[in-house]
C-alpha atoms as a PDB file:
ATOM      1  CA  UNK A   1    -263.794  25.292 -74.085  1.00  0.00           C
ATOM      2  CA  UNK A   2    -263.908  27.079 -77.218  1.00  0.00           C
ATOM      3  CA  UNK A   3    -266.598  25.863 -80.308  1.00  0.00           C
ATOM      4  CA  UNK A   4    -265.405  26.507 -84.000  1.00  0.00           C
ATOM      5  CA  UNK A   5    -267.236  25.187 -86.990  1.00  0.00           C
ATOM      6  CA  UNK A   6    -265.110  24.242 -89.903  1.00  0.00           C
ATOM      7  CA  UNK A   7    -265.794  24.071 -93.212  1.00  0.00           C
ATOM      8  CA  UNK A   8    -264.887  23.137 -96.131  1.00  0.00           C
ATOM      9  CA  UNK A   9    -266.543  23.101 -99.490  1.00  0.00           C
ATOM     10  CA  UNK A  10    -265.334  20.977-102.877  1.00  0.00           C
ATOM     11  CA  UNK A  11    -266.032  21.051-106.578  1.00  0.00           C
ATOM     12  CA  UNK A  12    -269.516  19.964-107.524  1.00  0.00           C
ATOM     13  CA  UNK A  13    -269.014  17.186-109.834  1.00  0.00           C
ATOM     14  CA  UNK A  14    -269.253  13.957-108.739  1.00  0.00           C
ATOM     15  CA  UNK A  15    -265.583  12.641-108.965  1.00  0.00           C
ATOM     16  CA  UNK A  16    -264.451  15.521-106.626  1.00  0.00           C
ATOM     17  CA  UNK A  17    -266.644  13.990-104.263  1.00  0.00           C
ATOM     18  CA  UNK A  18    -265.004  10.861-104.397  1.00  0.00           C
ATOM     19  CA  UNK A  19    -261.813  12.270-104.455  1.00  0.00           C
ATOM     20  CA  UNK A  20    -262.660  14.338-101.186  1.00  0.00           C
ATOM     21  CA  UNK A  21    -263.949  11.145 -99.796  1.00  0.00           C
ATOM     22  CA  UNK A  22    -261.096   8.923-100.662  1.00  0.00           C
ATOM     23  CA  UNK A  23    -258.562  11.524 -99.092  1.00  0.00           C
ATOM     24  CA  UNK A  24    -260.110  11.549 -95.922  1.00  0.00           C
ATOM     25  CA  UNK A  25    -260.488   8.056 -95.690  1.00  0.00           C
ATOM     26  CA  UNK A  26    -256.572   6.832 -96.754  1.00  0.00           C
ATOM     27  CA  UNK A  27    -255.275   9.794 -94.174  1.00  0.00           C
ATOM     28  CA  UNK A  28    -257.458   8.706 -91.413  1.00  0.00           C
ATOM     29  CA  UNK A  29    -259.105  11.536 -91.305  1.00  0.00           C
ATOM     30  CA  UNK A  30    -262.032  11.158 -88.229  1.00  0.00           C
ATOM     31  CA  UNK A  31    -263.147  14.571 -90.279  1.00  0.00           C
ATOM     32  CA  UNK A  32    -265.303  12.338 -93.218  1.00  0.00           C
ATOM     33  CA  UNK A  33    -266.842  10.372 -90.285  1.00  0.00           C
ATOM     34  CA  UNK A  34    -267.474  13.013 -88.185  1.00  0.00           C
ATOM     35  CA  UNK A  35    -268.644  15.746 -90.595  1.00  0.00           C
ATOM     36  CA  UNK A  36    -271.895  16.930 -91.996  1.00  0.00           C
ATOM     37  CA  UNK A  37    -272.233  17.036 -95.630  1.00  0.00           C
ATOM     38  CA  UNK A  38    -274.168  19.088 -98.184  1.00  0.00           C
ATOM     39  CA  UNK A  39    -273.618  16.511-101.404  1.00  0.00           C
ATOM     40  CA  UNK A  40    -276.550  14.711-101.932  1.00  0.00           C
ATOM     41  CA  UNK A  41    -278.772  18.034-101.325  1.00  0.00           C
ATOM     42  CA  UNK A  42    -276.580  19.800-104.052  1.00  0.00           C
ATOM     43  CA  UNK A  43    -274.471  21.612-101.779  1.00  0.00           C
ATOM     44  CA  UNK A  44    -270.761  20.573-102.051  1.00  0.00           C
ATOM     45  CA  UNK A  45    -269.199  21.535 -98.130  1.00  0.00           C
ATOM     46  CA  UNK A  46    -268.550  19.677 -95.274  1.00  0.00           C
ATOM     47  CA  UNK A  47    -268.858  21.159 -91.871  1.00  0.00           C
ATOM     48  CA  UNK A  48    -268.144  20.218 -88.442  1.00  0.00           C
ATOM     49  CA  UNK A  49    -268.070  21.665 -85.145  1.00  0.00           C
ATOM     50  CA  UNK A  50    -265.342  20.908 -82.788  1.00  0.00           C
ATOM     51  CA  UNK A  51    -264.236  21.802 -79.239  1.00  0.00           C
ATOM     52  CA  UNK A  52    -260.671  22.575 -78.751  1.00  0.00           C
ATOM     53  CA  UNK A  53    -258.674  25.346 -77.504  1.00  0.00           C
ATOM     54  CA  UNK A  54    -257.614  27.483 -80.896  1.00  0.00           C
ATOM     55  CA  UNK A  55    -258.676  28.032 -84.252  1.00  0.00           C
ATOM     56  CA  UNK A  56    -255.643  26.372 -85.096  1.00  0.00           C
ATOM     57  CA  UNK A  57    -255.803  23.361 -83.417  1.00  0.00           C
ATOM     58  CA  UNK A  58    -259.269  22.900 -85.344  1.00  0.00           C
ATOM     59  CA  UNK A  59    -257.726  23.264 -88.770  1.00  0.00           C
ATOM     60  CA  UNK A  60    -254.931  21.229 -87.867  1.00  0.00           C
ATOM     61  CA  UNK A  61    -258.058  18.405 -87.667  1.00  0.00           C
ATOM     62  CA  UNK A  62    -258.154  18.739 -91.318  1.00  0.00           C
ATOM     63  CA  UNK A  63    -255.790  16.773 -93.854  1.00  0.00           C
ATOM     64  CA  UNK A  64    -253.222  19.039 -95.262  1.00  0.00           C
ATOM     65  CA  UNK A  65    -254.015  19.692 -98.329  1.00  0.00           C
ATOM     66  CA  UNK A  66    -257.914  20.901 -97.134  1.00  0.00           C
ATOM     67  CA  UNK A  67    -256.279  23.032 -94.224  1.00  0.00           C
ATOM     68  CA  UNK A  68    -255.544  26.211 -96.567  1.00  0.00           C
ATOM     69  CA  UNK A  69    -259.178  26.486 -98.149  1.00  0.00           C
ATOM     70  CA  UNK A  70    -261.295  25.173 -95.071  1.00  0.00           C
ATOM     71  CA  UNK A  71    -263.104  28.532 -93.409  1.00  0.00           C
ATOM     72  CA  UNK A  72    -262.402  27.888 -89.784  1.00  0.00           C
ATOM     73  CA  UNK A  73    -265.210  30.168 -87.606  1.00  0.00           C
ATOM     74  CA  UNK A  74    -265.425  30.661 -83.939  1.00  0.00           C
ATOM     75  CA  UNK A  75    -269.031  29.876 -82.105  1.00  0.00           C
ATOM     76  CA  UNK A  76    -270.359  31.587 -79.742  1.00  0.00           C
ATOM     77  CA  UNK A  77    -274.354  31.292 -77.876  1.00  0.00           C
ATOM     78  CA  UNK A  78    -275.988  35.172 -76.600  1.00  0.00           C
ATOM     79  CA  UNK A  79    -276.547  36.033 -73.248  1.00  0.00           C
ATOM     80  CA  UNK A  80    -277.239  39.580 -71.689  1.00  0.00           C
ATOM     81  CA  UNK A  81    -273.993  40.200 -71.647  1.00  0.00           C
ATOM     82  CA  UNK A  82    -272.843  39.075 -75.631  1.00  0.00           C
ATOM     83  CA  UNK A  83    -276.662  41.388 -76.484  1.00  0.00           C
ATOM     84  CA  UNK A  84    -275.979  44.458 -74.544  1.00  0.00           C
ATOM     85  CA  UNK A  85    -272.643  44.422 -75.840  1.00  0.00           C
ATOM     86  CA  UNK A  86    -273.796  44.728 -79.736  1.00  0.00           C
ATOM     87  CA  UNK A  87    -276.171  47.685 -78.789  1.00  0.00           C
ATOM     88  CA  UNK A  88    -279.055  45.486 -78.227  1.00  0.00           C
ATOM     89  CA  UNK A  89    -281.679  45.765 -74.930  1.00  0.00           C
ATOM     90  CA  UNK A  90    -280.825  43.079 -72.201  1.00  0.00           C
ATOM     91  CA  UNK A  91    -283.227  40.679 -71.827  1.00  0.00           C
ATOM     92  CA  UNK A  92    -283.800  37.721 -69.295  1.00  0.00           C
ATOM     93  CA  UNK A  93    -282.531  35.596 -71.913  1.00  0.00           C
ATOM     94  CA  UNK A  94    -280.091  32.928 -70.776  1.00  0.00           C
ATOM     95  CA  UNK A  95    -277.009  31.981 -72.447  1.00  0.00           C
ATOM     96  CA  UNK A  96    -277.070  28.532 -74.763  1.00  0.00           C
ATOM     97  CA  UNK A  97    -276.191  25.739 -73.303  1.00  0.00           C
ATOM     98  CA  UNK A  98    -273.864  23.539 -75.104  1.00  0.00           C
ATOM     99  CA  UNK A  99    -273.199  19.520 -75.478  1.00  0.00           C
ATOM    100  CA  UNK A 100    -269.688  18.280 -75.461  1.00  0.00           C
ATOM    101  CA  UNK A 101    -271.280  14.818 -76.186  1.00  0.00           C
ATOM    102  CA  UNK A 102    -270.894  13.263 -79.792  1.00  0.00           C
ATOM    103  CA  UNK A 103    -274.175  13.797 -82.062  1.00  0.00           C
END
């Protein structure tokens, strides 16, 4: 199935934190409990990856009014095929294996 990080980056004072916080928590949002964030290093974004089947469906994870800002990205691991394919040699190089399983 398809990886796609999202993220989604907020103002860096402290009440927009709260705010963020507070709007993912009164919309139910499993995005604040299953996200990474940057805040207390100084780096205001949230990312997580997710498994589903479009880039849509991922942003559609998001509460509204994050969806049009959040940066939604596609994964992807290299293997011979993804090097050769951007001009590099092939190598014995396997492709990354990755874990559906919750962090």
């Amino acid at each position: 199935m398809p990886r796609y990080m999202i993220e989604v980056d907020h103002d860096p004072r402290m009440a927009s934190c709260d705010v963020a916080a507070r709007m993912l928590l009164t919309t139910g949002s499993h995005f604040l409990t299953h996200a990474d964030w940057g805040c207390l290093d100084g780096v205001h974004t949230a990312w997580m990856v997710v498994e589903v089947d479009t880039r849509e469906q991922a942003r559609a994870i998001l509460p509204p009014l994050l969806r049009p800002a959040a940066r939604v990205v596609g994964l992807n691991g290299f293997g011979d095929d993804l090097v050769a394919s951007h001009g590099g040699r092939t190598t014995t190089a396997r492709p990354r294996a990755y874990s559906s399983s919750p962090r």
